[in-house]
Every structure is written in structure tokens, then in C-alpha cells.
Protein backbone atom coordinates (compact mmCIF):
# COMPACT_ATOMS: atom_id res chain seq x y z
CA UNK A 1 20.73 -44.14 58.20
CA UNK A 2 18.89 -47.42 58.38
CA UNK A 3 15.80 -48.44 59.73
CA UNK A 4 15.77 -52.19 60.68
CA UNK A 5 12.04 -52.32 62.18
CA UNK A 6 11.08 -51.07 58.88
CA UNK A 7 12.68 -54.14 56.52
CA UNK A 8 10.73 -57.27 55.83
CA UNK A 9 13.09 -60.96 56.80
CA UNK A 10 11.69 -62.57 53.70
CA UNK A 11 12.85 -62.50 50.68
CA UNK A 12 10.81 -59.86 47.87
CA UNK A 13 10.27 -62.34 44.75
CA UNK A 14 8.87 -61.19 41.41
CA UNK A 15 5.38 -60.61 42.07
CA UNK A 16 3.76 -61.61 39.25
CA UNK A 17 0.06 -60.01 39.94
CA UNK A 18 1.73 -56.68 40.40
CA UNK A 19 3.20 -56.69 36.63
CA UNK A 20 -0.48 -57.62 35.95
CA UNK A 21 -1.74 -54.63 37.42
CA UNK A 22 0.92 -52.38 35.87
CA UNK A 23 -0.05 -53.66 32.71
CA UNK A 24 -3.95 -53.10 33.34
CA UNK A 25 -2.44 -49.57 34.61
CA UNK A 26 -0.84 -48.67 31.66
CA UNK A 27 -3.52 -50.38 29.04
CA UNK A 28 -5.89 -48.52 30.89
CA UNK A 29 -4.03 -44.92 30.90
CA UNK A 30 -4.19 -45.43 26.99
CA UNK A 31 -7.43 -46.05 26.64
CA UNK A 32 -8.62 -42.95 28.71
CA UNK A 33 -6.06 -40.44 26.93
CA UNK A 34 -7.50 -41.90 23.66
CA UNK A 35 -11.04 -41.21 24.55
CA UNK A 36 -9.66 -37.67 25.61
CA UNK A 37 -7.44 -37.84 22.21
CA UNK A 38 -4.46 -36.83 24.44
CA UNK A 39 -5.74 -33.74 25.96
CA UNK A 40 -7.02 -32.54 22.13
CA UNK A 41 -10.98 -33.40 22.13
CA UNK A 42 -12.78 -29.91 21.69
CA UNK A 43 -16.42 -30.27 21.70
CA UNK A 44 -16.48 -27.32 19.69
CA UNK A 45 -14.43 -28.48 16.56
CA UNK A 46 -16.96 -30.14 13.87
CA UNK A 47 -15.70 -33.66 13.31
CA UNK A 48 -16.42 -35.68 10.15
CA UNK A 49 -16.40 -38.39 11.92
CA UNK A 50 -18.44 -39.43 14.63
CA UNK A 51 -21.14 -41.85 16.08
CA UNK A 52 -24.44 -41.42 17.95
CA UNK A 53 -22.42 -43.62 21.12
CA UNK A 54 -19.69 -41.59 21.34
CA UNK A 55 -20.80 -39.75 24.60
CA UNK A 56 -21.98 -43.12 26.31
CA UNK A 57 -18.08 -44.25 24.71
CA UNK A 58 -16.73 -41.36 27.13
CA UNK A 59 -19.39 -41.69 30.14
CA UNK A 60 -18.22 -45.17 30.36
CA UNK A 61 -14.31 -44.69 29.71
CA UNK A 62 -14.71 -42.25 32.85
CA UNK A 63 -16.36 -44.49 34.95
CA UNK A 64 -13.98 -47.37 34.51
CA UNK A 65 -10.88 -45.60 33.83
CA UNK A 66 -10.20 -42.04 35.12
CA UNK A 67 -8.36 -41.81 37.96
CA UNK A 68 -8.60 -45.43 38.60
CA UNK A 69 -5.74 -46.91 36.53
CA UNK A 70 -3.61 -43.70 37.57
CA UNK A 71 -4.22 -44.69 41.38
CA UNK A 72 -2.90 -48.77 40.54
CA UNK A 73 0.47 -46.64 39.12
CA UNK A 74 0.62 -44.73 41.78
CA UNK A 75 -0.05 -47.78 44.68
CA UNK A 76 2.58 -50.04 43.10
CA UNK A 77 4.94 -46.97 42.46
CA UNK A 78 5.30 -47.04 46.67
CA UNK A 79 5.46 -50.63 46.06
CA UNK A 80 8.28 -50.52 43.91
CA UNK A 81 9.93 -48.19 46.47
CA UNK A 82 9.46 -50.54 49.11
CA UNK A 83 11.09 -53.37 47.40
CA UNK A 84 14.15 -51.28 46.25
CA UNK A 85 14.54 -49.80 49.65
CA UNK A 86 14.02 -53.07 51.75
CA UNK A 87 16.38 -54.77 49.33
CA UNK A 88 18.99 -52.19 49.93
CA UNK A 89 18.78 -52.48 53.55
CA UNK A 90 18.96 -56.44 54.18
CA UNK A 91 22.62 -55.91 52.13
CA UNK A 92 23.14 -53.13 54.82
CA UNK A 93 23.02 -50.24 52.34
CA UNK A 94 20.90 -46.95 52.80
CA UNK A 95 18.86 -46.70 48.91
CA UNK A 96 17.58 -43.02 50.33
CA UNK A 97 20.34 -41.22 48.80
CA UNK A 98 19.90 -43.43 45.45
CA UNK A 99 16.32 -43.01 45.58
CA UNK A 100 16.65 -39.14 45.44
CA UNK A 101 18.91 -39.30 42.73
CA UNK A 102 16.47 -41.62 41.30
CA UNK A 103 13.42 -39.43 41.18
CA UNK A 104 15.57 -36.52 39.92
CA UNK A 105 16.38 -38.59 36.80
CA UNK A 106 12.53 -39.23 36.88
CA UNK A 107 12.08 -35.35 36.52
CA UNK A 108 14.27 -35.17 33.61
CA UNK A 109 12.35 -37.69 31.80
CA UNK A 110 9.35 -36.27 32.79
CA UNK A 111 10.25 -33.03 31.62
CA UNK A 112 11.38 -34.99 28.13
CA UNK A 113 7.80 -36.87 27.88
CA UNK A 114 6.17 -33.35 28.03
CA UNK A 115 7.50 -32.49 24.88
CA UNK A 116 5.59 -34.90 22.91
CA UNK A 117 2.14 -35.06 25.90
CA UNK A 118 0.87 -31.96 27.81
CA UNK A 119 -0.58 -34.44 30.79
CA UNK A 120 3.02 -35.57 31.77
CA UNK A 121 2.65 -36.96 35.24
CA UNK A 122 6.16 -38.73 35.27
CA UNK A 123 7.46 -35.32 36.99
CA UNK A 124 4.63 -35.17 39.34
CA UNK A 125 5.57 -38.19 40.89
CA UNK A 126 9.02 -37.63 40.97
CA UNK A 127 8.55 -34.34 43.38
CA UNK A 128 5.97 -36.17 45.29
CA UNK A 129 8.13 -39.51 45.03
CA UNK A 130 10.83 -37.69 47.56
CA UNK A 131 7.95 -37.34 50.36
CA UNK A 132 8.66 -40.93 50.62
CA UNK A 133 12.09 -40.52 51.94
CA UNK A 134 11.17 -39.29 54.96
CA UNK A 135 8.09 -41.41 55.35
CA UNK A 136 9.37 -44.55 54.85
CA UNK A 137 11.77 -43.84 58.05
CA UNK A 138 8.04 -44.01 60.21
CA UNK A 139 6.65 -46.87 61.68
CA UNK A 140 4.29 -48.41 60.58
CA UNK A 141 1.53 -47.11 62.96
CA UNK A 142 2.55 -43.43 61.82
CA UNK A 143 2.72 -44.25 58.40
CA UNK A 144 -0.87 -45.93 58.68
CA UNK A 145 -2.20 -42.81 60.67
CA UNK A 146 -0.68 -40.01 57.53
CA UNK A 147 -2.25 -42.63 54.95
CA UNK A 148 -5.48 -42.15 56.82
CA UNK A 149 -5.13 -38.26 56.88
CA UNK A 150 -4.33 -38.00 53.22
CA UNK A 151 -7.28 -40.17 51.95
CA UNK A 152 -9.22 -37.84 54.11
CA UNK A 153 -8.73 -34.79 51.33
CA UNK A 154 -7.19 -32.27 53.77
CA UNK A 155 -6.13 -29.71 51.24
CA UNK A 156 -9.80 -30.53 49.66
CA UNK A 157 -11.40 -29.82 53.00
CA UNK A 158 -8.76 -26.49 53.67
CA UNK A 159 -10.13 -25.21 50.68
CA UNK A 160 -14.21 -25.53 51.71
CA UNK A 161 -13.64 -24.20 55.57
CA UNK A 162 -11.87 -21.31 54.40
CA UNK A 163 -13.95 -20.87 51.08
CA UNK A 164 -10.59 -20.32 49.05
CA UNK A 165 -10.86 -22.00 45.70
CA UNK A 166 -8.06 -22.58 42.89
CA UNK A 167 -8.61 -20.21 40.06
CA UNK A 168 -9.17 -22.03 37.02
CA UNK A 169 -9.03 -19.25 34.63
CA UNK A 170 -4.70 -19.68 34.00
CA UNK A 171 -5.25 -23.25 34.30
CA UNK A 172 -7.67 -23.18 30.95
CA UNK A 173 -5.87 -20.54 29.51
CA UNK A 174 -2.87 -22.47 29.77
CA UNK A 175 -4.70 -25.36 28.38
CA UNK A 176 -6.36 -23.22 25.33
CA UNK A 177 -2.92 -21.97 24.09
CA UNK A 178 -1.53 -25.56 24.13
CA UNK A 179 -4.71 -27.00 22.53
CA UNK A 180 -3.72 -24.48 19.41
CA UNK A 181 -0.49 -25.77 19.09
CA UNK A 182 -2.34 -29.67 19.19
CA UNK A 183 -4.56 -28.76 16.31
CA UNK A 184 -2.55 -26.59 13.87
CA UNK A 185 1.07 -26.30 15.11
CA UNK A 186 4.45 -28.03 13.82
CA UNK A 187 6.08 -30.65 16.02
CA UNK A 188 8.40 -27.76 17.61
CA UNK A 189 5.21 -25.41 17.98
CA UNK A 190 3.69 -28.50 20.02
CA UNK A 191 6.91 -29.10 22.10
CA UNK A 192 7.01 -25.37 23.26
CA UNK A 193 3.73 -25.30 24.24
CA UNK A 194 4.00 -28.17 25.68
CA UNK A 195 7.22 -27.16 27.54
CA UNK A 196 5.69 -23.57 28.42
CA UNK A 197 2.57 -25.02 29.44
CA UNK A 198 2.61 -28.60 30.49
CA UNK A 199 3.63 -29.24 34.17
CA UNK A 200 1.88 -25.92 35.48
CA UNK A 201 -1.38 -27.01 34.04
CA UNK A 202 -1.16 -30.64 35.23
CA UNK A 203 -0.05 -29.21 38.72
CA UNK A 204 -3.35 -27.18 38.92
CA UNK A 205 -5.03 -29.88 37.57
CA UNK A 206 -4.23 -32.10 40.65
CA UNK A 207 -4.68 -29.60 42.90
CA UNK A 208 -8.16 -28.70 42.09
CA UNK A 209 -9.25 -32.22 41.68
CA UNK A 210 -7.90 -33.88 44.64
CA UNK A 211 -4.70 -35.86 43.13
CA UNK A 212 -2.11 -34.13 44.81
CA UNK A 213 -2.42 -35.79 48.10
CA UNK A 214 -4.25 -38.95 46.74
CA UNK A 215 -1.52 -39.42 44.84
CA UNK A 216 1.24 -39.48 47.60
CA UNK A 217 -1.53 -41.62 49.97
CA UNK A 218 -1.70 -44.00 47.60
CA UNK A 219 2.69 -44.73 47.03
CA UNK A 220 2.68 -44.29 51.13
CA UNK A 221 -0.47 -47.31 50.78
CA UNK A 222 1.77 -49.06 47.95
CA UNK A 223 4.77 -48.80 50.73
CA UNK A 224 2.98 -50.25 53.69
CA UNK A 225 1.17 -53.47 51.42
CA UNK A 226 4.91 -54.06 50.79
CA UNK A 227 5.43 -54.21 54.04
CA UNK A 228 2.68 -56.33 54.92
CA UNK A 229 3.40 -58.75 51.57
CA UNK A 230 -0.07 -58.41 50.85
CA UNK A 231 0.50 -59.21 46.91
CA UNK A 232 1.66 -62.87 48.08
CA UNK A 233 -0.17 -66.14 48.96
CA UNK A 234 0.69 -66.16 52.41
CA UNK A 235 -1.44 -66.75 55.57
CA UNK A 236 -4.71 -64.83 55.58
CA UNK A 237 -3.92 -62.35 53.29
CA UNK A 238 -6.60 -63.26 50.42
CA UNK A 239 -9.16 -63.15 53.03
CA UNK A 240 -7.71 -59.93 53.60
CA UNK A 241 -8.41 -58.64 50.04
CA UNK A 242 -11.82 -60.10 50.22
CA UNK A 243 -12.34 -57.53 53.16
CA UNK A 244 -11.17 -54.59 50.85
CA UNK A 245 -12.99 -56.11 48.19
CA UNK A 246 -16.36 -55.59 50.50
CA UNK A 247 -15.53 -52.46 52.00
CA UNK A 248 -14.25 -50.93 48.67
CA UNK A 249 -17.34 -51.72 46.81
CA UNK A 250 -19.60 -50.77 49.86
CA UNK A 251 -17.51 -47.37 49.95
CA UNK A 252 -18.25 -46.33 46.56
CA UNK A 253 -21.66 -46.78 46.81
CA UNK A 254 -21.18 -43.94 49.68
CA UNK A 255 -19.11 -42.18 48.66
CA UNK A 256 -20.92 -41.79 45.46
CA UNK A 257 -24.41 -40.63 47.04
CA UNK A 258 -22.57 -37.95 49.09
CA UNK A 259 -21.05 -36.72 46.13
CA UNK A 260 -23.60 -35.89 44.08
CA UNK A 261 -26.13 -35.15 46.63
CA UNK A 262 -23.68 -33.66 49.16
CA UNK A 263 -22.06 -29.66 48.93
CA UNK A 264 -18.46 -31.20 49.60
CA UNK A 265 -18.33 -33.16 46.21
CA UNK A 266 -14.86 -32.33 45.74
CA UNK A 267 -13.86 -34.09 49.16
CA UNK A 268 -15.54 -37.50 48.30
CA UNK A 269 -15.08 -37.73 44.87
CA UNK A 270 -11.80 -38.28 45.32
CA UNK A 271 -12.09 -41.10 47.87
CA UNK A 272 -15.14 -42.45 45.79
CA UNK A 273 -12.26 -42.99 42.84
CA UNK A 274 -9.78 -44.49 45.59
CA UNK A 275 -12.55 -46.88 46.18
CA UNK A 276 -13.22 -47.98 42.97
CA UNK A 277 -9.39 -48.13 42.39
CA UNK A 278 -8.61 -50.78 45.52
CA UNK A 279 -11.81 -52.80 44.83
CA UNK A 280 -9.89 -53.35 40.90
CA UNK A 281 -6.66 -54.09 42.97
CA UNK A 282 -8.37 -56.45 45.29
CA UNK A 283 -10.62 -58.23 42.64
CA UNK A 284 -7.55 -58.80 40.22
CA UNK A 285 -5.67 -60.10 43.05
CA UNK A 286 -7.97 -62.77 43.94
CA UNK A 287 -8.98 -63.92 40.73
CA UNK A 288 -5.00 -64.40 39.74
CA UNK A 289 -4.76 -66.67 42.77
CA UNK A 290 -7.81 -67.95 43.60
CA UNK A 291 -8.51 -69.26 39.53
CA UNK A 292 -6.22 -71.05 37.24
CA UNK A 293 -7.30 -68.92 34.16
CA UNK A 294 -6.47 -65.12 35.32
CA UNK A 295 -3.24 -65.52 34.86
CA UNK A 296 -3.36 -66.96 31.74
CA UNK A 297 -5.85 -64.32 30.13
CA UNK A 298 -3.84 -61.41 31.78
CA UNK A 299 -0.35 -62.82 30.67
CA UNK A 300 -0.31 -60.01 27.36
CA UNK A 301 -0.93 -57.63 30.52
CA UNK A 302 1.99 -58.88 32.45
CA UNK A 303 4.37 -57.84 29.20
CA UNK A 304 3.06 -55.08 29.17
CA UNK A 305 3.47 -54.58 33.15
CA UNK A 306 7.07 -55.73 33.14
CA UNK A 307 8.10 -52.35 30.77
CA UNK A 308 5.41 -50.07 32.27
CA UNK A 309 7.45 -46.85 32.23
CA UNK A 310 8.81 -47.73 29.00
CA UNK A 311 5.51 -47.98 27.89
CA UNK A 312 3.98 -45.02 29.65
CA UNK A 313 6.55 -43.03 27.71
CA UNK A 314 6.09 -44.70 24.65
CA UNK A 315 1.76 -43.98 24.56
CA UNK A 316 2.54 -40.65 24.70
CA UNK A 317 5.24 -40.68 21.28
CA UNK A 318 2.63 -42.87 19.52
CA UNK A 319 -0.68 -41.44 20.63
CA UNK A 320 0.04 -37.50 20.08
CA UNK A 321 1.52 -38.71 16.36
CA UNK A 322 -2.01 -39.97 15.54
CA UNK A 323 -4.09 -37.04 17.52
CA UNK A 324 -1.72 -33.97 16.97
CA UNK A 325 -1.69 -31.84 13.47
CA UNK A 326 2.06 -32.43 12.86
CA UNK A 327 1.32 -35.76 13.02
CA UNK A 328 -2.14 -37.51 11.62
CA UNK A 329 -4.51 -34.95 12.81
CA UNK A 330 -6.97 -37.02 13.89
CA UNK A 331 -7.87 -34.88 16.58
CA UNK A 332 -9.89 -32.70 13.88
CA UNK A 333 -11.19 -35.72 12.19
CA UNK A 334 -12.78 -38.39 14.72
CA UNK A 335 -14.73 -38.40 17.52
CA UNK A 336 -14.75 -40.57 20.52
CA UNK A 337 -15.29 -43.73 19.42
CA UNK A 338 -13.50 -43.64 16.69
CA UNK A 339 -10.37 -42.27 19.01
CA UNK A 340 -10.91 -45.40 21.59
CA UNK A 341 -10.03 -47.32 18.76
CA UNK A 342 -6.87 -45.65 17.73
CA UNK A 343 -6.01 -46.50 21.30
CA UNK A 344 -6.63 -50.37 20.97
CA UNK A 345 -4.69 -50.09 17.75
CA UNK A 346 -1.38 -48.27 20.10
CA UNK A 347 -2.15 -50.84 22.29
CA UNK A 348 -1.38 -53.75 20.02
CA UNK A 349 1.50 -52.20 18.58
CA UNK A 350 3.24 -51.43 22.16
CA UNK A 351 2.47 -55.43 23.49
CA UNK A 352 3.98 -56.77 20.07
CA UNK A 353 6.73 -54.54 20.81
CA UNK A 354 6.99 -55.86 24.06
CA UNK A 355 7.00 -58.94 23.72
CA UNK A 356 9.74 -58.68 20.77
CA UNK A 357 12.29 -56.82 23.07
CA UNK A 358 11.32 -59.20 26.09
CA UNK A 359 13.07 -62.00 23.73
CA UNK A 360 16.12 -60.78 24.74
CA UNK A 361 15.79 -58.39 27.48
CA UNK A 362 14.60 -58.74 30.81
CA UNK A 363 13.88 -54.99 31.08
CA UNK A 364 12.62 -52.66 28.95
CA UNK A 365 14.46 -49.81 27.39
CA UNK A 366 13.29 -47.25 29.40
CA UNK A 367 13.66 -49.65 33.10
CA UNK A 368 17.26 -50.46 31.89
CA UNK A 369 18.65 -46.92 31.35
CA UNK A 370 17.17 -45.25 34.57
CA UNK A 371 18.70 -48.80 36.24
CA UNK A 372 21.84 -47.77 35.22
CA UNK A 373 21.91 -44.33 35.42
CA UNK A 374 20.11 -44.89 39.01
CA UNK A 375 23.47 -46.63 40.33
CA UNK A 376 25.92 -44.94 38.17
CA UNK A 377 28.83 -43.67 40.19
CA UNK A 378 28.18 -39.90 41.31
């Protein structure tokens, strides 16, 4: 059934800043699993190789990168919904059913990236993608007031007013038994693991850390700035992201001192990420249309961008090769440092293989086949 009062009159052209941001996304997901060596760093395994900055390395990495560049995915994942969706209906077609269809396919390959990385999160999105079925049937003043309620940390706050907590003891275990397999196994004593392993421990994961419902705010936030057309150059919307800019950065700050001086730290950390995550949306934004040189300097990021979940996919093929035993083993050889430059090193290999394949594809691999198998004939 379609919704009419929900589909934008204009038309949705490429928007180029979003690619941008993908890219940034995805060049900054590598760069955090390389500090983490994919899940493998063990404090406890003597490394030959190491430097005295290798725990400032990792303080900053954490600052600047986790959570944040998994919250841009996640915001222009709704986006990307949107579009599809909105598309779909202005030819007078419903794209729920498709969509479905479309995040079970995302499940499969989630299930397929987890045999080469334990911190899949391609299948997490995919169950939390179908929310958005549903939601994207509201209004836009309902759909505004859920956003609200889920950046508010309700399962957070649940678990501090009724003083039940997650026990991390499986999760750990879970992660101990796969970490075994990282540093000694074969490739097929890594995939089990993995397999065994994998999505229950990045389940908990999110759900003791807040990413479970942060995660579906922020594709029901990616839905609604498609909506709005926020990513274009039209009427007052960079004045707009100069207000988010503001409030972002002022939020932080906040949200920040109440975490660490407050006893509901795991309530505003979360949002104190979020913060930090829409004041990188809103500052990219600007500077791509506000200066002539952004998008020139981020144009290897907008490659990158354009094959995002090819390149998601393909970080985790290349980076557990270097990290895992069956591959280089570098996860028992280097420290930190050492490991954030393996991850520049995937990262030039993945743009130059963009940028090859973009010669004659508009898609990457990955985009093309779920394309097609997203509208083959059930």
C-alpha cells in the first residue's frame, strides 16, 4: 500500500556529498578495525613489534572513529531507503515488499562476511533494516517523535530503573574461543568460529553498549533528512546544518561531562557518540558546498563511497588475511601503530581497486549483484 504524504515531488539526484560520507564511513571503519586488528589485539600477547605511541595511536582512533563512522553508515543506510522507496512510489509501485526481500539477501551476505570477520554488522542491519517498513508508513511528526525516543537510550535507561544488566561473561567467552581460532587456527578453524560465534557476540555487543536502538534511530534520522532533502543546496538548508553543527558540538561537550561524572554513563555515552557523529555529517556537508576545494580533496572518498558495501565486504577479506594466523599473522607480531598502518596500506589497495572497476562500471560488484538479485523475479 502506498503512502503519498510520505513521497517527496522532486526529483532524488545523485547526491554527491553522501558518496563522500560513505567513503569517509567506510575509510574510517578500516582504520578503527585496524587499530583493533579486526577484533585480534590481546594486550596480553608479547608483540615484537611495538612503539611507545601506540596507546595514544588507539586513544585517538577511539575518539575520532568508534562508533562515529558506523553511525554515518547507518544515517545514509535510511537514506538510501528513502530514495529507493520514494522512487518506487512516484512510478506508483510499493518497494516494501522488495525492500524485505532486500534485507533478507543482506542477511545472507552478512552471514557470508562473518566467515572471514567476527564483527559482521551487515546482518545486524538487515534485521533492524525491516523496522523501517513499518516506519516509513508514519508521518513525519510520528516518525520525528520515535527518532526522539530512540536517541533517548530507552533499553539503556530499562536496564538502570530495573537494575538488570546484560551478562557479559558468554559474550567474552564467546569472544575468547573465537580469538583462538584468530591467532592459531586454519582458515576453516577461523570460519567456524566465526560462524559459531560471530552474530551472537556482536548482538550482545550492541545491546550492552547502546547500538541496538542507536542504530535503527539513526536509518529512521537517515529516512526523514531524505525527506526533508537536507543533503541538497536548496533554500535554508545549510543554515540548517550550521544549527546541527552548533548544537552537535555543544552536545558533546554535555554529554561528555555527564558521562564520566554522571552514574548513567551508559545512557549518554551513546548520545555523546551520536553527537560527535552529526557534527562530522554537518561539517562535511558544509565544507563540500560552501568551499570549492572539499570536493576536490574528498573525490578518492567519493570512489570509495560509490562501492561502499562492496568495500565494507572487501576490508574484512583483506584485513583478517593480514591480522589472522592462516593468513600473515600479524596479529602476534605488531602492535597498534604498526596495525593502523596495515590499514592505510588496505586502504590504498581497495581505492585503486575502485577506481579500476569504476572505468567500466557504474556500480560496484557487490551494489550490482544485490541490484539484481533485489528485483529478480520471485
Amino acid at each position: 500500500m502506498l503512502n503519498p504524504m510520505n513521497t517527496v515531488v522532486k526529483t532524488n539526484n545523485r547526491i554527491h556529498v553522501a558518496d563522500a560520507l560513505r567513503g569517509l564511513a567506510i575509510v574510517g571503519i578500516i582504520l578503527m578495525h585496524a587499530s583493533e586488528q579486526f577484533n585480534m589485539y590481546d594486550p596480553s600477547i608479547a608483540l615484537p613489534y611495538t612503539l611507545e605511541c601506540d596507546a595514544m595511536v588507539a586513544e585517538v582512533a577511539s575518539f575520532l572513529l568508534s562508533g562515529k563512522m558506523y553511525g554515518i553508515f547507518a544515517l545514509l543506510f535510511g537514506l538510501s531507503f528513502f530514495i529507493m522507496n520514494d522512487n518506487q512510489q512516484k512510478k506508483g509501485n510499493s518497494f516494501l515488499g522488495r525492500f524485505a526481500w532486500r534485507m533478507i539477501l543482506l542477511m545472507g551476505f552478512g552471514i557470508l562476511n562473518t566467515v572471514f570477520y567476527d564483527g559482521d554488522i551487515l546482518f545486524t542491519y538487515a534485521y533492524l533494516g525491516l523496522f523501517l517498513i513499518p516506519i516509513s508508513l508514519l508521518p513525519n511528526r510520528w516518525a520525528i517523535a520515535l527518532t526522539i525516543f530512540l536517541a533517548c537510550q530507552p533499553l539503556d535507561i530499562y536496564f538502570l530503573v530495573t537494575d538488570n544488566t546484560v551478562d557479559p561473561s558468554d559474550v567474552w567467552t564467546a569472544y575468547s574461543k573465537m580469538g583462538e581460532a584468530h591467532h592459531q587456527g586454519t582458515f576453516m578453524e577461523n570460519a567456524w568460529a566465526n560462524l559459531r560465534y560471530g552474530q551472537y557476540a556482536s548482538f550482545m555487543w550492541f545491546l550492552m553498549f547502546g547500538r541496538l536502538t542507536q542504530t535503527l534511530m539513526l536509518f529512521v534520522l537517515g529516512m526523514l533528512i531524505g525527506r526533508a532533502r537536507m543533503f541538497y543546496d536548496e533554500g535554508d538548508n545549510l543554515k540548517r546544518w550550521s544549527t546541527i553543527l552548533l548544537l552537535c558540538v555543544m552536545g558533546y561537550a554535555g554529554m561528555y561531562t555527564l558521562a564520566e561524572y554522571s552514574s548513567w554513563g551508559s545512557v549518554f555515552r551513546p548520545i555523546q557518540n551520536f553527537c560527535m557523529t552529526m557534527a562530522i555529517v554537518a561539517a562535511v556537508t558544509l565544507l563540500w558546498y560552501k568551499t570549492t576545494w572539499m570536493s576536490r580533496i574528498a573525490a578518492p572518498l567519493t570512489v570509495i563511497g560509490k562501492m561502499s558495501m562492496t568495500n565494507y565486504f572487501l576490508q574484512s577479506i583483506l584485513g583478517c588475511a593480514y591480522f589472522c594466523a592462516y593468513g600473515m599473522g600479524l596479529s602476534n607480531m605488531i602492535g597498534i601503530t604498526y596495525s593502523m598502518l596495515v590499514g592505510i596500506v588496505i586502504i590504498i589497495i581497495q581505492y585503486q581497486l575502485c577506481r579500476i572497476w569504476a572505468r567500466k562500471n557504474t556500480r560496484g560488484p557487490f551494489e550490482s549483484l544485490w541490484r539484481r538479485l533485489t528485483w529478480i523475479r520471485l
